[in-house]
Protein backbone atom coordinates (compact mmCIF):
# COMPACT_ATOMS: atom_id res chain seq x y z
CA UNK A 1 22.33 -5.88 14.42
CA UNK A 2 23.92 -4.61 10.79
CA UNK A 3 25.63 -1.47 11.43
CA UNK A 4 24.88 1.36 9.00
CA UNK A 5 27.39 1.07 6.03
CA UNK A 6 28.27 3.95 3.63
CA UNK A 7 26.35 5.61 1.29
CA UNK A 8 25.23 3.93 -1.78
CA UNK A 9 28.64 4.11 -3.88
CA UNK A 10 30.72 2.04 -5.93
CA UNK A 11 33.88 0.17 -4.95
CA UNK A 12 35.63 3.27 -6.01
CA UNK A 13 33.25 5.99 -4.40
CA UNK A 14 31.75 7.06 -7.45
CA UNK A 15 27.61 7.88 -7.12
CA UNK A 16 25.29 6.06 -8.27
CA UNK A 17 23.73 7.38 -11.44
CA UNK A 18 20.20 8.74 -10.27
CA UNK A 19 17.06 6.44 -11.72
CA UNK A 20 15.46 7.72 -14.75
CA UNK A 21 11.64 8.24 -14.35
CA UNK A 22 9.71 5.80 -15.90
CA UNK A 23 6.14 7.55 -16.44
CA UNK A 24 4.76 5.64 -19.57
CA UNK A 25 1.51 6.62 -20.22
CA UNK A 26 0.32 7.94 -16.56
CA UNK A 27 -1.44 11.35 -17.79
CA UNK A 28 0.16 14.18 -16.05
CA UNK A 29 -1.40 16.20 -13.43
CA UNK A 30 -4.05 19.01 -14.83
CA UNK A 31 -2.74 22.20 -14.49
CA UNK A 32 1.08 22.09 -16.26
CA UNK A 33 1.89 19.51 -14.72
CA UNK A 34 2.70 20.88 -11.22
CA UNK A 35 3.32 18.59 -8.03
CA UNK A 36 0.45 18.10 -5.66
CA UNK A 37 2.25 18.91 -2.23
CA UNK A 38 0.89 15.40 -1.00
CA UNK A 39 2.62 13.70 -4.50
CA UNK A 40 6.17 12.87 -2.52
CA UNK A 41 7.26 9.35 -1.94
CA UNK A 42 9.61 9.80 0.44
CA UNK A 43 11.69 7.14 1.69
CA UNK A 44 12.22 4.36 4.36
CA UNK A 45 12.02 4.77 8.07
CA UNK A 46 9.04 5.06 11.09
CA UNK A 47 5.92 7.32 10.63
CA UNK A 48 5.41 10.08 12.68
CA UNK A 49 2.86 9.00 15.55
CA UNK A 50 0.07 10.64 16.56
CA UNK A 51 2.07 12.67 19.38
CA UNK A 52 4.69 13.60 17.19
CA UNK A 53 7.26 11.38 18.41
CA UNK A 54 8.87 8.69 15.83
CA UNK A 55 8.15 5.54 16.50
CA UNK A 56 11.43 4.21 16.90
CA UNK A 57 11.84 3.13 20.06
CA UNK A 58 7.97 3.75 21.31
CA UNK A 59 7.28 0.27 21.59
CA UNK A 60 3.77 1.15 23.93
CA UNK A 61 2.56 2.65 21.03
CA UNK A 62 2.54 -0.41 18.51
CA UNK A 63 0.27 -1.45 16.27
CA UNK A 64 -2.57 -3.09 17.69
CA UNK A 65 -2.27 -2.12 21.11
CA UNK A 66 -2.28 1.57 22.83
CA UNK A 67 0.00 2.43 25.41
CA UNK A 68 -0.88 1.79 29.06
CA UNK A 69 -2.21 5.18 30.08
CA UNK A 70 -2.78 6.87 26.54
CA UNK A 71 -6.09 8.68 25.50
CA UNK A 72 -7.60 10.56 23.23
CA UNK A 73 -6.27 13.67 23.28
CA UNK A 74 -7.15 16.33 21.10
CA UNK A 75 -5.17 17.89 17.68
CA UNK A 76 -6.63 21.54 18.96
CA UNK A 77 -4.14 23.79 18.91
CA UNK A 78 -0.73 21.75 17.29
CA UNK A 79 -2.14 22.65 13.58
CA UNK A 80 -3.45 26.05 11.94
CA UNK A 81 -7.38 27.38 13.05
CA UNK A 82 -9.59 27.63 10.11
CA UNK A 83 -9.55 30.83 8.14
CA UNK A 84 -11.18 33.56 9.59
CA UNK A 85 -15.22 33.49 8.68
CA UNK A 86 -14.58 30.69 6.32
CA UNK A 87 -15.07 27.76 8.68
CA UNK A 88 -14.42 23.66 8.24
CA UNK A 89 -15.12 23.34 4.53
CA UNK A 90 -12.52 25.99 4.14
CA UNK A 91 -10.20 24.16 6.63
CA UNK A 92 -10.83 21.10 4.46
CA UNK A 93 -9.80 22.53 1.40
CA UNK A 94 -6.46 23.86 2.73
CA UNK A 95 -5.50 19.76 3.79
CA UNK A 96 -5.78 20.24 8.08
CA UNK A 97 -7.98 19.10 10.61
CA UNK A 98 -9.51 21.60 12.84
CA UNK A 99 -9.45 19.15 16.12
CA UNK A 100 -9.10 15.38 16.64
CA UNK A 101 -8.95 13.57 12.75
CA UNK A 102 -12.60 12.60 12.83
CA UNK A 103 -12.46 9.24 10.07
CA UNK A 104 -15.70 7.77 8.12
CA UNK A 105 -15.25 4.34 7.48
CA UNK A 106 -16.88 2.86 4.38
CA UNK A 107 -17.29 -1.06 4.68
CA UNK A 108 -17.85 -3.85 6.63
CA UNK A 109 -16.18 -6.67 4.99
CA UNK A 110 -13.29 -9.35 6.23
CA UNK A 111 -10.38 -6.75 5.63
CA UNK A 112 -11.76 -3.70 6.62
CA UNK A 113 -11.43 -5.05 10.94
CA UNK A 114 -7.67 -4.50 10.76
CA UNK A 115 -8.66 -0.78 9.57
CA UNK A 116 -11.03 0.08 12.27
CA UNK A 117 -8.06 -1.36 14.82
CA UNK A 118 -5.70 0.77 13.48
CA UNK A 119 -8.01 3.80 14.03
CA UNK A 120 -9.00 3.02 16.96
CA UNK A 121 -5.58 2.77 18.23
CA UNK A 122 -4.24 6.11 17.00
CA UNK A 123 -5.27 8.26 20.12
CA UNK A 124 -6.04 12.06 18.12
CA UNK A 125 -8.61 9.79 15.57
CA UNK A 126 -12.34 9.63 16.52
CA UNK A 127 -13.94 7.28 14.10
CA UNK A 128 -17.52 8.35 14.02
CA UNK A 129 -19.41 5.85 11.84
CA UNK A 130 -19.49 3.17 9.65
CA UNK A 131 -21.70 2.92 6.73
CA UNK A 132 -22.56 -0.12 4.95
CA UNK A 133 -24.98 -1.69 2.68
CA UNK A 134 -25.53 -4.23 5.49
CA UNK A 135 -26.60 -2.44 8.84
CA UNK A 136 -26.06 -5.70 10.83
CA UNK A 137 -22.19 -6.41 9.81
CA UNK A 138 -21.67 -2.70 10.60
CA UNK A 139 -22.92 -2.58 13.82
CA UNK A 140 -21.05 -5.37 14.58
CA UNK A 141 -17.69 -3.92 13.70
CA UNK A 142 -18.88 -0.44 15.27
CA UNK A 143 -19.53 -2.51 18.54
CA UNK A 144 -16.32 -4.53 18.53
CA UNK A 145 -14.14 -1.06 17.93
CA UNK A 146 -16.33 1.52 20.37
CA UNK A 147 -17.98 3.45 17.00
CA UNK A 148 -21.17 4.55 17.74
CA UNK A 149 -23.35 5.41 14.69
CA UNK A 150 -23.90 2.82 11.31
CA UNK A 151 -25.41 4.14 8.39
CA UNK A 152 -26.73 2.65 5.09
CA UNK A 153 -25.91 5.29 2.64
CA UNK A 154 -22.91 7.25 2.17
CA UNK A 155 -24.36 10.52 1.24
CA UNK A 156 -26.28 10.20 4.33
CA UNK A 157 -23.17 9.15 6.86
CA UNK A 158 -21.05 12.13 5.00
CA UNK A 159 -23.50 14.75 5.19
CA UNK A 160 -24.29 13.37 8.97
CA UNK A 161 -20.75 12.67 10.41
CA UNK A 162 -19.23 15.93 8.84
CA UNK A 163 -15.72 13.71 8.92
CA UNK A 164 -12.54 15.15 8.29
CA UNK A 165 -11.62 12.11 6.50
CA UNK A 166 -13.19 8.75 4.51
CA UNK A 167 -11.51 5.66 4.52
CA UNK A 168 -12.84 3.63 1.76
CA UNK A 169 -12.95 -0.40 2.22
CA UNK A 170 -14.95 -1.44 -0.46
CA UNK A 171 -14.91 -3.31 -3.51
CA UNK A 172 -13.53 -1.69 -7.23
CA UNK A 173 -16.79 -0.99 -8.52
CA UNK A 174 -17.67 0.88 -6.01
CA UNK A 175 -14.42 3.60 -5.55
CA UNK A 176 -15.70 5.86 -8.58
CA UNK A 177 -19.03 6.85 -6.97
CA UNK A 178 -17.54 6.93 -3.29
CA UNK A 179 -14.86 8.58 -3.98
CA UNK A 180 -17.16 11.65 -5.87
CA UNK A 181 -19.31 11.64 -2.85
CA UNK A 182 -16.71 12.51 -0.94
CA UNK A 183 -14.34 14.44 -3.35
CA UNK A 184 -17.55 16.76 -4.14
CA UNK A 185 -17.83 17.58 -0.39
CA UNK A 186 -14.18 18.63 -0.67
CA UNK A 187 -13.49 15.84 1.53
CA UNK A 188 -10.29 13.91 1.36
CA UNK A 189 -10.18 9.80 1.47
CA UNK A 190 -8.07 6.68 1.40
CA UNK A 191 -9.56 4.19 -1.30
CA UNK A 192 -8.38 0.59 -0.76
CA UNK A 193 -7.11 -1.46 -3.46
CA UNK A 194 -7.43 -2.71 -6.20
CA UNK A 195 -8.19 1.12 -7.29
CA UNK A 196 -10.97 1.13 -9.60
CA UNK A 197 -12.42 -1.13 -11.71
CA UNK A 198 -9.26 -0.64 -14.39
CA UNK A 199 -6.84 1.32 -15.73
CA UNK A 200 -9.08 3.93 -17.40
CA UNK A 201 -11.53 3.94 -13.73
CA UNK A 202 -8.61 4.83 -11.82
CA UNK A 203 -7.32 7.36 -14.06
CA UNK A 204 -10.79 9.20 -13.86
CA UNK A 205 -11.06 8.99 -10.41
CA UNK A 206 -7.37 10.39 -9.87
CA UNK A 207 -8.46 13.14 -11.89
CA UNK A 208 -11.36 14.10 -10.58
CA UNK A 209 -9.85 14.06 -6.83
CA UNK A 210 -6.78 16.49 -8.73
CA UNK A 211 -9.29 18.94 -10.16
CA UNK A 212 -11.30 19.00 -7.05
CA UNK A 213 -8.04 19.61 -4.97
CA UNK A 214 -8.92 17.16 -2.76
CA UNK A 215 -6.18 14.57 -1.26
CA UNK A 216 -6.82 10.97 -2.14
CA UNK A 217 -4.63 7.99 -1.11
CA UNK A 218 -4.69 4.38 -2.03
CA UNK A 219 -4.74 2.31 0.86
CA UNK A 220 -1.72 -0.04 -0.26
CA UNK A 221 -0.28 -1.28 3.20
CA UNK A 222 2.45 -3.88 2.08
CA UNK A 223 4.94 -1.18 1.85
CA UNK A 224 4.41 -0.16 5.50
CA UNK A 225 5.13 -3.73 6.93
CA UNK A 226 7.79 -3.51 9.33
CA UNK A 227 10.34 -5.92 7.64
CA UNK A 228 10.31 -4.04 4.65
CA UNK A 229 10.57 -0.20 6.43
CA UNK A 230 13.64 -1.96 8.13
CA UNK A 231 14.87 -2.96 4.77
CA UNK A 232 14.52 0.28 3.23
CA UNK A 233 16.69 1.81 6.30
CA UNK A 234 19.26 -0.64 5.75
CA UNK A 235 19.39 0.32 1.85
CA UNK A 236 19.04 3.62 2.33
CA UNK A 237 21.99 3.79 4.97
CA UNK A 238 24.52 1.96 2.36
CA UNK A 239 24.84 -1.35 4.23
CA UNK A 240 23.74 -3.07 0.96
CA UNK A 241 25.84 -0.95 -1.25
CA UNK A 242 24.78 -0.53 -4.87
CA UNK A 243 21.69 -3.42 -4.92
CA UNK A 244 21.83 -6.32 -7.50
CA UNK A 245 18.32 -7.52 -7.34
CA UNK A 246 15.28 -8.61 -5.30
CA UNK A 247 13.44 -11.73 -4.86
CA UNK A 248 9.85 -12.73 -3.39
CA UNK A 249 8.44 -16.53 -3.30
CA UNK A 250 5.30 -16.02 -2.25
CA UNK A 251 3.78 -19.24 -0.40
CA UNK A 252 0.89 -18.18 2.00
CA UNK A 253 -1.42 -21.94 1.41
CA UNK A 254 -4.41 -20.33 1.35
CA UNK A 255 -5.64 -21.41 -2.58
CA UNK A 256 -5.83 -25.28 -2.22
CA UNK A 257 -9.77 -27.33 -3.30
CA UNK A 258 -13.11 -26.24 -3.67
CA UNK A 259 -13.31 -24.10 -0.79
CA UNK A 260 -10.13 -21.75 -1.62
CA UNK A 261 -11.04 -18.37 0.00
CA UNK A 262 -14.49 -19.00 1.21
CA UNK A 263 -13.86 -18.58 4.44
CA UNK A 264 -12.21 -15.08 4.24
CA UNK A 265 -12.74 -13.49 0.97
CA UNK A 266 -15.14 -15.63 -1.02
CA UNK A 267 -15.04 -12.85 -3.90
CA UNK A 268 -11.49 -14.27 -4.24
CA UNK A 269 -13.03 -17.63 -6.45
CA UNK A 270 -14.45 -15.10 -9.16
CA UNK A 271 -12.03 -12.87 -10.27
CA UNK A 272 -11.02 -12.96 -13.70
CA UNK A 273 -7.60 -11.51 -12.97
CA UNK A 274 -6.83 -13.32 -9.41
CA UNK A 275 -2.68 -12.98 -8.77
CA UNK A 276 -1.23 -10.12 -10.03
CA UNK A 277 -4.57 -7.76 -9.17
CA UNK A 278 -5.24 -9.00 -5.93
CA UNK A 279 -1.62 -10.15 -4.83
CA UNK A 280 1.21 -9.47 -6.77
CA UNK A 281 0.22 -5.78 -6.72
CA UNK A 282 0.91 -5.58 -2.84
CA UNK A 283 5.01 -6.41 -4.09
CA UNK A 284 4.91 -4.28 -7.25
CA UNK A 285 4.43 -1.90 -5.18
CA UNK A 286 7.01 -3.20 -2.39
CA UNK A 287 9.77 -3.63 -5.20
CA UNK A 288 8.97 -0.01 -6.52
CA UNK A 289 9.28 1.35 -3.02
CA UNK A 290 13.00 -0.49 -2.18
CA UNK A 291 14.30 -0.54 -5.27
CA UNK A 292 13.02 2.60 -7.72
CA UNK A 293 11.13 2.59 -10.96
CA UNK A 294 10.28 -0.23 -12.90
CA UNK A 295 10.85 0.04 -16.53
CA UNK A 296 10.52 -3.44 -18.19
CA UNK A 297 8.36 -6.58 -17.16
CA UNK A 298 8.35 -9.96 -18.57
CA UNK A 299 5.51 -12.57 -16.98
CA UNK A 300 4.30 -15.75 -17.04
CA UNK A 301 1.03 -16.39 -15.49
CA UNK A 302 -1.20 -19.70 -14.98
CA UNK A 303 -3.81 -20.73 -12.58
CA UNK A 304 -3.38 -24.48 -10.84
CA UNK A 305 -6.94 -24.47 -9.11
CA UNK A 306 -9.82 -25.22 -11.25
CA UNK A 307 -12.17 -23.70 -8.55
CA UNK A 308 -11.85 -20.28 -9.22
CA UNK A 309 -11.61 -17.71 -12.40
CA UNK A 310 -8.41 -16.48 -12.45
CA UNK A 311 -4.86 -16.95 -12.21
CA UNK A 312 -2.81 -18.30 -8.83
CA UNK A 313 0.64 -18.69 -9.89
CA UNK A 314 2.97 -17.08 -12.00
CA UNK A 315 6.42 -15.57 -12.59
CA UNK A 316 6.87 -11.69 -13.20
CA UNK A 317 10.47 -10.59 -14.17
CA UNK A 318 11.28 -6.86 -13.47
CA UNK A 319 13.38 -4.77 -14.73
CA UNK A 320 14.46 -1.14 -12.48
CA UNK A 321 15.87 2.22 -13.66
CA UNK A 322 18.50 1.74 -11.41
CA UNK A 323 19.84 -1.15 -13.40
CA UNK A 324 18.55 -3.90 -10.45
CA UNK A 325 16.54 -7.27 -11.52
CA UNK A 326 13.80 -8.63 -9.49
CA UNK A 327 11.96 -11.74 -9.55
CA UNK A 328 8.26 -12.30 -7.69
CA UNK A 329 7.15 -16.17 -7.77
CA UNK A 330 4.29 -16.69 -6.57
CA UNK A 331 1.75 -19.54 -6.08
CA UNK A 332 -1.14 -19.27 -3.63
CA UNK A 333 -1.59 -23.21 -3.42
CA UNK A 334 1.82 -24.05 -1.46
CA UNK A 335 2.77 -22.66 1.85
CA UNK A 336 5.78 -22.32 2.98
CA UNK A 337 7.98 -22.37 6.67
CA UNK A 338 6.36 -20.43 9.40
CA UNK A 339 4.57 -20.35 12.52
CA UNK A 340 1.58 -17.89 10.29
CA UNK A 341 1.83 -18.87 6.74
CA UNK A 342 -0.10 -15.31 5.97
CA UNK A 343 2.50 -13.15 8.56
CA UNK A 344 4.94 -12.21 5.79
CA UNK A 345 2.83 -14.74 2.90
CA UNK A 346 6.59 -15.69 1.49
CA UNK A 347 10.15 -15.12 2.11
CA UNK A 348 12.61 -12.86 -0.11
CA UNK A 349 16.10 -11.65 -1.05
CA UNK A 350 17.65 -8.21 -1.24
CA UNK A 351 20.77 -8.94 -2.79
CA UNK A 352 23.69 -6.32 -3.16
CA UNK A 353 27.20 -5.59 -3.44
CA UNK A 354 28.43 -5.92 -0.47
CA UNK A 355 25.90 -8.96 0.87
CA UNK A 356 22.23 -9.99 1.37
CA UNK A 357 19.47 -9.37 3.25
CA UNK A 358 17.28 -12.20 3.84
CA UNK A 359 13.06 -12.04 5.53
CA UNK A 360 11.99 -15.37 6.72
CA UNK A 361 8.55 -16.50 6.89
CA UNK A 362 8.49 -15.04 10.98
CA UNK A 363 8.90 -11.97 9.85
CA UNK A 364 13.07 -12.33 11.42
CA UNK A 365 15.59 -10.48 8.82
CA UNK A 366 19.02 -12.64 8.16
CA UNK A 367 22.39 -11.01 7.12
CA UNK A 368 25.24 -12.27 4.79
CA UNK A 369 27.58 -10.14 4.38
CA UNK A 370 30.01 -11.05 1.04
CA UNK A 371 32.04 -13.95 1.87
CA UNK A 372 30.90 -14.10 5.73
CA UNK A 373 27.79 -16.19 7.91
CA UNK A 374 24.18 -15.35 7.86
CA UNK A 375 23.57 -13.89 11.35
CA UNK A 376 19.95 -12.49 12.38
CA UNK A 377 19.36 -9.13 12.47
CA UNK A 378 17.40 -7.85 15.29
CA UNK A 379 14.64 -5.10 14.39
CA UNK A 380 11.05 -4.46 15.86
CA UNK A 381 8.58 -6.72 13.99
CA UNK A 382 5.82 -5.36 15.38
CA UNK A 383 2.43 -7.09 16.72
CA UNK A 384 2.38 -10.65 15.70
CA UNK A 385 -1.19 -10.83 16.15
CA UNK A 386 -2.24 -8.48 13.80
CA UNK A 387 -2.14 -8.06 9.90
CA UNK A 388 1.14 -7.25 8.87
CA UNK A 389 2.53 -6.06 12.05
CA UNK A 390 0.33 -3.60 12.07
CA UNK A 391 0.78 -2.70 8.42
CA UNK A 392 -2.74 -0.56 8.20
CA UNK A 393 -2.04 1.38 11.06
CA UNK A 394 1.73 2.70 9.95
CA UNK A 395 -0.14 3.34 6.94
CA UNK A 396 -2.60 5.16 8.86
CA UNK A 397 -0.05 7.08 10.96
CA UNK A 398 1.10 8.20 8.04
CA UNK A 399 -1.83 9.69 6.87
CA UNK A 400 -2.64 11.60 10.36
CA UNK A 401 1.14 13.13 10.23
CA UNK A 402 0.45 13.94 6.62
CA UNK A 403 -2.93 16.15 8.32
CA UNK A 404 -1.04 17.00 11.54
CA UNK A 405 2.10 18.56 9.69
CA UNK A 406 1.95 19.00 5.82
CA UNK A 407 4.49 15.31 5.82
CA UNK A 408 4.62 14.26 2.24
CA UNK A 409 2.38 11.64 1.43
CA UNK A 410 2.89 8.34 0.29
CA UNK A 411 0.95 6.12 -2.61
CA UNK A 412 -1.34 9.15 -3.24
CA UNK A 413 -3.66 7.84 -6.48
CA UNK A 414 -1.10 10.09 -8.42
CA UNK A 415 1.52 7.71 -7.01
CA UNK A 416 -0.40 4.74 -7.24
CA UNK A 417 -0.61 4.92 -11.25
CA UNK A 418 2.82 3.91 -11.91
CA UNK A 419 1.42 0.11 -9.91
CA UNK A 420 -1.28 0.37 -12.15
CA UNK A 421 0.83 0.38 -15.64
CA UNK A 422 3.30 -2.00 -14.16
CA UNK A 423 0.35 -3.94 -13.36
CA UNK A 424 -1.36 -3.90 -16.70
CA UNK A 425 2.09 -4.39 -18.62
CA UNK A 426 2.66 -7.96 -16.70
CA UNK A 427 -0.72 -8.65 -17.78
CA UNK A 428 0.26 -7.56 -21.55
CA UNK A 429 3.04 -9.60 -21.04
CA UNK A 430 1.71 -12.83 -19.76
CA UNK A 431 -0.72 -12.64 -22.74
CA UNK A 432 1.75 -12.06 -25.53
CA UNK A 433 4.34 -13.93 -24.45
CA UNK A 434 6.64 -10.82 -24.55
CA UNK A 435 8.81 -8.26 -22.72
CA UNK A 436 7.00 -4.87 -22.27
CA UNK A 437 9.01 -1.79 -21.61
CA UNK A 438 6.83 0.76 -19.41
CA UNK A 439 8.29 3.58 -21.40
CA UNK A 440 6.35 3.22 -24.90
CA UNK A 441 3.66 0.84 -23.26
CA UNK A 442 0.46 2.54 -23.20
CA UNK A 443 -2.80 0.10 -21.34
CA UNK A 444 -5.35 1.55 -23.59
CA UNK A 445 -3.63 0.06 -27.02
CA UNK A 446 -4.25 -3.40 -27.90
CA UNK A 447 -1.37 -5.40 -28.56
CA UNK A 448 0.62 -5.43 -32.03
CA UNK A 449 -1.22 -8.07 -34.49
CA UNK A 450 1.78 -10.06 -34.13
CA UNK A 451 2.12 -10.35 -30.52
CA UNK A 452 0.54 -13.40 -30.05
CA UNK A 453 -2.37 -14.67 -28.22
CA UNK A 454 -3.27 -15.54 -24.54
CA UNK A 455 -2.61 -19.10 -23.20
CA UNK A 456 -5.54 -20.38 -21.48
């Protein structure tokens, strides 16, 4: 176990210089420019749990499984009533719950099983439908998780189910018009990712959600992975001192012949941009979260695998405020040591000043200290039969505290923007050959005459 070091200082005890913000182009919020209250990315440690408790230490409360003797119990009473005369919608628009969280899932597809666990673990969230295109993979999923009701439209499930709350699993194309139905019913959601179709969709749809005053949060769970919350404690308590870089080889050996992704997510095989969308966003993300703002990116991108459209291996180069480097490699056809390649998909480096912190593909986390052995450092890795020891439900945890209590939210779609322009300046990058600093990079302007062309 690493004992907690001092706070992030020099040799000499001198403070680190805070990051400069790196906005780019992300339009400010309407209205001045004024903070949503949910717009805080706070930092590393356990979610609040449904009973107010941390999770530290709660280990009958993990992901994926509910403690021996917990139920449902109801949110009646712990936050504010509705105002006087004014009712639910007018409970809705001031951000609480009236009673237990009741959720709205939208989808039925292979991702969205590890979202219906996590709500049906959390013991103050009734999930009270599911509504999908396809009735038959609903009711499915409603049967294997205890939901009662499935529904074909949206309109029809929202204006039905009266939910407190829509969690959106569903393809890009599809997040604009969800999203509306529920922002126009003053309704908050969580939109999974990728957010929109593109830069400009997301944009529109964080916009609309701002001018509404309706909460929206992107459903990026990487972050919320136990490994890396433990990492973020350990940075944030100085045991790393002031941080040199970070490294991620991704290696999950999941993108090998013909049939690469058919049996998961066979959407996987047509995507024009494959990687950095659908993959490397998850540690753009990750790197943002443990080591602050990215403001340069330099990428090289190329796809091995002639079966599908896009691209399944590349190098991205980051740059942070901070002064930190970080390097993801990643290539979907290799695999690399571990009992479950797709556990922690890769192994990385946290490298500072006064050693490095090491995540194997079992999820364990390794410590060097400067000049001394690598011993294991012992930490809660949550479920191991689950997706990302229970990555969806921390996230969801989150969320309920953020309902509960007024927490600060994380990776609200206000939040999520800065991903977004890191993610479209890699892409700039990997087509012109060139570094692209986030600060004078704008998504919407082609790229100088003279910046070169896209290799195949």
């Amino acid at each position: 176990m690493i004992a907690d070091g001092p706070s992030r200082t020099g040799d000499r005890g001198r403070p680190r210089s805070p990051p400069r913000t790196t906005r780019g182009t992300i339009p400010p919020p309407e209205g001045g420019g004024a903070r949503s209250r949910a717009s805080g990315e706070p930092g590393g440690g356990y979610p609040v749990i449904a009973d107010g408790s941390s999770r530290a230490g709660a280990r009958g409360a993990a992901p994926g499984r509910r403690a021996p003797g917990s139920e449902r119990r109801s949110l009646r009473g712990s936050i504010r009533p509705p105002p006087e005369g004014e009712g639910r919608e007018a409970a809705r628009r001031a951000w609480g719950p009236v009673s237990d969280l009741r959720v709205l899932g939208v989808g039925a597809g292979y991702f969205s099983q590890f979202q219906y666990l996590g709500w049906r673990n959390i013991a103050s969230v009734e999930c009270v439908g599911i509504a999908n295109r396809d009735a038959g993979k609903a009711r499915a999923l409603a049967d294997r998780y205890g939901i009662r009701d499935v529904y074909t439209d949206l309109a029809a499930a929202l204006d039905a189910t009266r939910p407190d709350l829509v969690d959106i699993i569903t393809p890009p194309e599809t997040h604009r018009p969800f999203v509306a139905l529920c922002v126009d019913r003053g309704i908050p959601a969580i939109c999974q990712k990728p957010f929109g179709r593109d830069w400009a969709d997301a944009v529109a749809i964080t916009g609309h959600a701002e001018r509404a005053g309706v909460p929206l949060v992107i459903h990026e769970n990487f972050r919320w992975e136990p490994w890396y919350r433990e990492a973020k404690r350990l940075i944030d308590a100085g045991v790393l001192g002031a941080l040199h870089g970070v490294a991620f080889r991704l290696r999950p050996g999941d993108g090998q012949g013909p049939r690469a992704y058919l049996d998961r997510q066979p959407y996987f095989q047509q995507m024009p941009l494959f990687l950095v969308k659908e993959t490397a966003i998850h540690w753009i993300d990750t790197f943002r979260f443990l080591m602050g703002d990215v403001t340069a990116v330099y990428a090289q991108l190329r796809r091995i695998n002639p079966a599908i459209a896009g691209e399944d291996a590349g190098y991205i180069v980051f740059e942070f405020a901070g002064g930190a480097t970080g390097l993801f490699d990643g290539n979907r056809l290799n695999d690399h040591v571990a009992q479950n390649p797709r556990r922690t998909m890769g192994e990385a480096w946290i490298e500072g000043e006064r050693g490095v912190l090491r995540l194997d593909g079992d999820a364990r986390l390794w410590w060097k200290p400067h000049h001394g052995p690598e011993t294991e450092h012992a930490y809660d890795r949550g479920p191991d039969d689950t997706f990302g020891g229970g990555a969806c439900e921390w996230l969801q945890r989150h969320v309920v505290a953020h309902f509960r209590s007024g927490a600060p939210l994380e990776n609200t779609a206000r939040a999520y923007l800065a991903n977004l322009l890191v993610q479209a300046a890699v892409y700039r990058s990997a087509a012109t050959h060139r570094r692209v600093e986030l600060a004078t990079f704008d998504p919407l302007q082609p790229a100088a005459p003279d910046a070169g062309t896209a290799s195949a």
